[in-house]
N, C-alpha and C. Protein backbone atom coordinates (compact mmCIF):
# COMPACT_ATOMS: atom_id res chain seq x y z
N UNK A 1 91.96 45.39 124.05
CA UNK A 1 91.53 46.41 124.97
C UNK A 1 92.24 47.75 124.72
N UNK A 2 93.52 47.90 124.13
CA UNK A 2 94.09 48.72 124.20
C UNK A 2 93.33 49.92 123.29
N UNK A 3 93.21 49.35 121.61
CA UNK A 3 92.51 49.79 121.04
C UNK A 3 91.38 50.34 120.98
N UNK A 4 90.50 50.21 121.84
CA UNK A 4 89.52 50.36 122.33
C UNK A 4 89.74 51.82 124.01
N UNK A 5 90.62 51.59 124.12
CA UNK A 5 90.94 52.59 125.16
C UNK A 5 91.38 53.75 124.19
N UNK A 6 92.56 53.55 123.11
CA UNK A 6 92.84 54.30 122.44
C UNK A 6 91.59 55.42 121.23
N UNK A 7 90.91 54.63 121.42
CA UNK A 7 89.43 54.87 120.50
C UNK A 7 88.76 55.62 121.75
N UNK A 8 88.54 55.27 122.86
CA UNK A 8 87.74 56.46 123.54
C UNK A 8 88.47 57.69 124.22
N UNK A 9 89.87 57.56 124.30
CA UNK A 9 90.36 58.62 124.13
C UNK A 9 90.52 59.77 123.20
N UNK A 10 90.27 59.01 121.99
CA UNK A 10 90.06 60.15 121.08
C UNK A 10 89.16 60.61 121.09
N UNK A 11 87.82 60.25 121.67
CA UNK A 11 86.29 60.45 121.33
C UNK A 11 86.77 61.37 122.67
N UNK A 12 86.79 61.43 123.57
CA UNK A 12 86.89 62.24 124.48
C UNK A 12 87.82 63.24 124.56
N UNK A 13 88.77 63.26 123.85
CA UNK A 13 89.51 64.89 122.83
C UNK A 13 88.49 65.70 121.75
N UNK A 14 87.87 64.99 120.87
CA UNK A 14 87.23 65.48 120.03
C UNK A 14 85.96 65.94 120.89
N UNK A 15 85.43 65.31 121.86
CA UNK A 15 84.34 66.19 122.70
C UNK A 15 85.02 67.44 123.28
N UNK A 16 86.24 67.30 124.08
CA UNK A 16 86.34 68.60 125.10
C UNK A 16 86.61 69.54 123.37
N UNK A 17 86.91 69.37 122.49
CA UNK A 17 87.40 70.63 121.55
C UNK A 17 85.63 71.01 120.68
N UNK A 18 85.61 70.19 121.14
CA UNK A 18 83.79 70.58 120.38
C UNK A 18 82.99 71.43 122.08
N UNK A 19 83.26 71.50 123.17
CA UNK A 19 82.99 71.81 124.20
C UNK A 19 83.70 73.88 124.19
N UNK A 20 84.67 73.64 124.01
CA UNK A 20 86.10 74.83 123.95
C UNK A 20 84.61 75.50 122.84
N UNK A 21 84.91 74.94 121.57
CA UNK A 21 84.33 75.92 120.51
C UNK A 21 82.95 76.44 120.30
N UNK A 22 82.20 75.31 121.41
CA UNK A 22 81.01 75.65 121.58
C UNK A 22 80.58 77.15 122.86
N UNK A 23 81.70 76.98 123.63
CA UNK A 23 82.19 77.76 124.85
C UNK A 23 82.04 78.72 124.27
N UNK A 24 83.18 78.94 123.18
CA UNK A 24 83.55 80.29 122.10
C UNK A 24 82.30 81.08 121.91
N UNK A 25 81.35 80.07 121.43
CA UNK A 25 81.02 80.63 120.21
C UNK A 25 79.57 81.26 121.44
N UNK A 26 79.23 81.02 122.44
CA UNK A 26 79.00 81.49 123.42
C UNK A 26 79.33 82.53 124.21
N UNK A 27 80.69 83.10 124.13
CA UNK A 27 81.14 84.00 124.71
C UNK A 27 80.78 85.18 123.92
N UNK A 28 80.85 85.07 122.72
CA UNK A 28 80.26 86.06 121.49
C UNK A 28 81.80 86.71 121.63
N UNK A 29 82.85 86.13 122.18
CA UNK A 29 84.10 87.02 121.53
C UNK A 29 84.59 86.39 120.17
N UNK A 30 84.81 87.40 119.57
CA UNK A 30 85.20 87.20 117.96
C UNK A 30 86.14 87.49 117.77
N UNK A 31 87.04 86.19 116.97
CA UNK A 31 88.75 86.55 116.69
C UNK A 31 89.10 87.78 115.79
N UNK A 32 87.76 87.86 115.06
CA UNK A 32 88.40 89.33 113.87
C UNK A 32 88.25 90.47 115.26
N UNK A 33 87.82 90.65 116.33
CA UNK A 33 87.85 91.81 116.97
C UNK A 33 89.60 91.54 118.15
N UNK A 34 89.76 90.72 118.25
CA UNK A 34 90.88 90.32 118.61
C UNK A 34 92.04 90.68 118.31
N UNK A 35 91.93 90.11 116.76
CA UNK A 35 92.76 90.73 115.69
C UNK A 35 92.95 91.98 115.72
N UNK A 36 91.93 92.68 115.52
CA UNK A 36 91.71 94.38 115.16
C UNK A 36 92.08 94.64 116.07
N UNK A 37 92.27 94.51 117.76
CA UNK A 37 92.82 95.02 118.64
C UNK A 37 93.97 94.71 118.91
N UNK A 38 94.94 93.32 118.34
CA UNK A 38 95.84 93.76 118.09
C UNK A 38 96.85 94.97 117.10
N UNK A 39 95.94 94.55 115.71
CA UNK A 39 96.19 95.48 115.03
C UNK A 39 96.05 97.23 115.39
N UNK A 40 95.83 97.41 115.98
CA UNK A 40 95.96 98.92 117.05
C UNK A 40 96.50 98.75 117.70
N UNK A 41 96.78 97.75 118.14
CA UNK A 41 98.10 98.21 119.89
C UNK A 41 99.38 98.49 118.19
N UNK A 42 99.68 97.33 117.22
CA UNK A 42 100.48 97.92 116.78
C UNK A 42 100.65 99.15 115.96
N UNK A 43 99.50 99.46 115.68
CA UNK A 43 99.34 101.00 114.48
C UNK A 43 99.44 102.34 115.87
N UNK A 44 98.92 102.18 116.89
CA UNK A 44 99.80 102.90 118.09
C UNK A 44 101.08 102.61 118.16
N UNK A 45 101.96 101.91 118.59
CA UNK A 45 103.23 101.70 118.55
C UNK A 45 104.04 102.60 117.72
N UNK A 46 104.01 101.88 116.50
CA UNK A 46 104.06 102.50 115.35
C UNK A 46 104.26 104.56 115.31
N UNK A 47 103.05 104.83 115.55
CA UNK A 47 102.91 106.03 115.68
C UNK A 47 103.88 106.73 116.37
N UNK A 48 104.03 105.87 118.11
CA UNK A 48 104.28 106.68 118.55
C UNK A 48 106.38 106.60 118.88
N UNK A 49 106.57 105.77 117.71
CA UNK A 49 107.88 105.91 116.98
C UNK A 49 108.05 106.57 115.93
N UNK A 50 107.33 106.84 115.59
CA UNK A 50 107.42 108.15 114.56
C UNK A 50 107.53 109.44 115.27
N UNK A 51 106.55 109.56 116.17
CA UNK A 51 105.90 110.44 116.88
C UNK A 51 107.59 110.89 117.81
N UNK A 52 108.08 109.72 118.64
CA UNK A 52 109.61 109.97 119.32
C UNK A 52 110.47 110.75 118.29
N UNK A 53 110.36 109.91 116.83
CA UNK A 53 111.74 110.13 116.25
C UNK A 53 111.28 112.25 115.73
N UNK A 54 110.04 112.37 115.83
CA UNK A 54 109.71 113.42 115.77
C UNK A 54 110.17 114.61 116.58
N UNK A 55 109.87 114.38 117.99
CA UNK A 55 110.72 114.92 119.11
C UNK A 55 111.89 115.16 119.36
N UNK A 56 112.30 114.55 119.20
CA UNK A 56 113.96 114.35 119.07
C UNK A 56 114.09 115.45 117.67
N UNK A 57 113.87 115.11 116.94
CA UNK A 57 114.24 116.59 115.81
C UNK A 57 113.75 117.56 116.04
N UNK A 58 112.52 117.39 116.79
CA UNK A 58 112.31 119.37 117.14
C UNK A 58 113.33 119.52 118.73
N UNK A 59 113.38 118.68 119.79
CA UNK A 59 114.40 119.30 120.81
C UNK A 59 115.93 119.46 120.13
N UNK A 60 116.31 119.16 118.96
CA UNK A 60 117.57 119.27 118.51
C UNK A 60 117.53 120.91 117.80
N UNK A 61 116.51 121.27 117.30
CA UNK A 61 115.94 121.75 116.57
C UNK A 61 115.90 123.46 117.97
N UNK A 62 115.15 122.72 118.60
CA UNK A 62 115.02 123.84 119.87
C UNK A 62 116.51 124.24 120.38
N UNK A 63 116.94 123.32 120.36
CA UNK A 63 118.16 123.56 121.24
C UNK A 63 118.89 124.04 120.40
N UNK A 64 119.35 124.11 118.96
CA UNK A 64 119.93 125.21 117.81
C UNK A 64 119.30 126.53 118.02
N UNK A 65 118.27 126.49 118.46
CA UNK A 65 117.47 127.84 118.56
C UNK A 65 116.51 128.57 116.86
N UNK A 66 116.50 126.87 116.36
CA UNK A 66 115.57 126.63 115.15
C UNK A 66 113.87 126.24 115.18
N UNK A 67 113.55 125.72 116.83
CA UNK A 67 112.08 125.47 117.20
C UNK A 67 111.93 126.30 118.03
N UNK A 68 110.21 126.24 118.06
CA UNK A 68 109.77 127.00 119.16
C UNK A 68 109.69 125.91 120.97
N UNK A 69 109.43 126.23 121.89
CA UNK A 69 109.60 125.50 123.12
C UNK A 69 107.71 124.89 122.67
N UNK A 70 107.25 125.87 122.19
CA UNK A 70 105.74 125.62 121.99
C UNK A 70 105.42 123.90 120.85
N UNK A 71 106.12 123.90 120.16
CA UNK A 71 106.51 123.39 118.91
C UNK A 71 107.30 121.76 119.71
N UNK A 72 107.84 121.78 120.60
CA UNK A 72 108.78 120.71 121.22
C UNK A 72 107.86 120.24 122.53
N UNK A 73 107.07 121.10 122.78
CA UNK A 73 105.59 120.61 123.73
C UNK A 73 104.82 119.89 123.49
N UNK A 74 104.24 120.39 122.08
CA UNK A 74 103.25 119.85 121.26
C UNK A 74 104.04 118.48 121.03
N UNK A 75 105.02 118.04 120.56
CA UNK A 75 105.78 116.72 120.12
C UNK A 75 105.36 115.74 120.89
N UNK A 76 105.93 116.54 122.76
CA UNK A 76 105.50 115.67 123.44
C UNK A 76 104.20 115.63 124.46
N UNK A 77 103.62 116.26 123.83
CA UNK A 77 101.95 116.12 124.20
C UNK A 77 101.40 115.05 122.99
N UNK A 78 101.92 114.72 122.15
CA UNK A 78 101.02 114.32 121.22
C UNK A 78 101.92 112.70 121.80
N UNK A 79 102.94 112.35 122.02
CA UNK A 79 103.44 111.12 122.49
C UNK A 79 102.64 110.74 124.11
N UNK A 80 102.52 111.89 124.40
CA UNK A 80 101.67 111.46 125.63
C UNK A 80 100.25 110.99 125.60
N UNK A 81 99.70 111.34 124.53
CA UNK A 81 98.08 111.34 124.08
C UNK A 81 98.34 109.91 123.66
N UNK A 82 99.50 109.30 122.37
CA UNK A 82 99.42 108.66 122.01
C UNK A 82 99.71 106.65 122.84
N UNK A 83 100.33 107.46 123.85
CA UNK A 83 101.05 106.30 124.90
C UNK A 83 99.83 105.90 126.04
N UNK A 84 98.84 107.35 125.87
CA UNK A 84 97.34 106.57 126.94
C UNK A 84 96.30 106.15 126.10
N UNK A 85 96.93 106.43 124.77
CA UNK A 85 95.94 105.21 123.38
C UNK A 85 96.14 103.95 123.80
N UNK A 86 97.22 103.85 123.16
CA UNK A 86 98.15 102.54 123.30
C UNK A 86 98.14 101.72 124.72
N UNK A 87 97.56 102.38 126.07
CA UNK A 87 96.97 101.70 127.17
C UNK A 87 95.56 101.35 127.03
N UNK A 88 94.75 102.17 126.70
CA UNK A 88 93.63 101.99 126.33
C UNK A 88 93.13 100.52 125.22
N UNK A 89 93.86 100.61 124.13
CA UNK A 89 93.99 99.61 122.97
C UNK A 89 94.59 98.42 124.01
N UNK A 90 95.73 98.02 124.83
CA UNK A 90 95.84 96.93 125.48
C UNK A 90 95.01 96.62 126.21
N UNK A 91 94.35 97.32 127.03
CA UNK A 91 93.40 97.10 127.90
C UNK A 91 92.39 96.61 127.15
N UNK A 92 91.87 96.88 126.26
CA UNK A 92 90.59 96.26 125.40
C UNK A 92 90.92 94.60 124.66
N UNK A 93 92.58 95.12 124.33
CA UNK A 93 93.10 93.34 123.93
C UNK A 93 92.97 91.96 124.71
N UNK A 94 93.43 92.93 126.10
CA UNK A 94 93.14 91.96 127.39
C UNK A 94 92.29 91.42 127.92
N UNK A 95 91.06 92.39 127.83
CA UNK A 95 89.52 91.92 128.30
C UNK A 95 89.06 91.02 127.26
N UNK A 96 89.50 91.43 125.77
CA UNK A 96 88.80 90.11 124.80
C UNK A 96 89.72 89.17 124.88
N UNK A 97 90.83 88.50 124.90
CA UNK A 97 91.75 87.88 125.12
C UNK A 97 91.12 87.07 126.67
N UNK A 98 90.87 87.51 127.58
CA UNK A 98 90.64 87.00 128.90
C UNK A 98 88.95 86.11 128.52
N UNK A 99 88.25 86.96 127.58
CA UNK A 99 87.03 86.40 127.42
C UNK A 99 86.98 84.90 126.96
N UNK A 100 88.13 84.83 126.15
CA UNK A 100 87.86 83.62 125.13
C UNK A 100 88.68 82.08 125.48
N UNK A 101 88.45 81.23 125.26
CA UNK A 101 88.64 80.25 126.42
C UNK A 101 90.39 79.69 126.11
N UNK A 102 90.46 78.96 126.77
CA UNK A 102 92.49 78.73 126.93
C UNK A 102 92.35 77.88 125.60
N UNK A 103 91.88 77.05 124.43
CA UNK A 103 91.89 76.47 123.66
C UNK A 103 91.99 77.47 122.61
N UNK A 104 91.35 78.64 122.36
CA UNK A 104 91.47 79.48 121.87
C UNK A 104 92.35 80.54 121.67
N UNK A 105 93.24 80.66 123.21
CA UNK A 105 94.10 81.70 123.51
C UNK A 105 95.12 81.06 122.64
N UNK A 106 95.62 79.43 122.79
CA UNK A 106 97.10 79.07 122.20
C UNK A 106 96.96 79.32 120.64
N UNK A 107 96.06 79.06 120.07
CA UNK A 107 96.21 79.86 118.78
C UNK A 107 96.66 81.56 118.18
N UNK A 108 96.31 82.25 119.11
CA UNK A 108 96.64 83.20 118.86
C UNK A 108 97.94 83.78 119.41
């Protein structure tokens, strides 16, 4: 009997994961867009560490009386543009991430 219990337990794992992927493939969310939205939250990131370490040399820069105040604005206007990307890009990670079912999520 045991064997036999052990045998329809598996048959009934291999259904719920054939259930999950059928779910998936239903939702029409796609891991390469997943991907790609991670890959932008980090190519934002990214940026906008460049973008800091940028700032920081023009307020050093300003404060020698070597930048303009115009010039140390722009630095941080462009970190500000880049930090409501980088909300934008999570927010889109989240909604496809939320779409796709919990069998799916632990992989990624």
């Amino acid at each position: 009997m045991e064997v036999i219990d052990l045998e329809i337990q598996r048959v009934e794992k291999q259904i719920e994961a054939l259930e999950a992927a059928y779910e998936d493939a239903q939702s029409g969310t796609d891991m390469e867009q997943v991907n790609s939205a991670r890959i932008e939250i980090n190519r934002i990131a990214n940026q906008i560490d460049t973008a800091t370490t940028t700032k920081n040399r023009t307020e050093e820069l300003y404060n020698e009386g070597m930048a303009t105040l115009v010039e140390l604005e722009q630095s941080l206007a462009y970190i500000n543009q880049l930090q409501s990307s980088l909300g934008i890009a999570q927010s889109t990670y989240n909604q496809l991430v939320k779409e796709i079912s919990e069998n799916v999520r632990k992989k990624i």
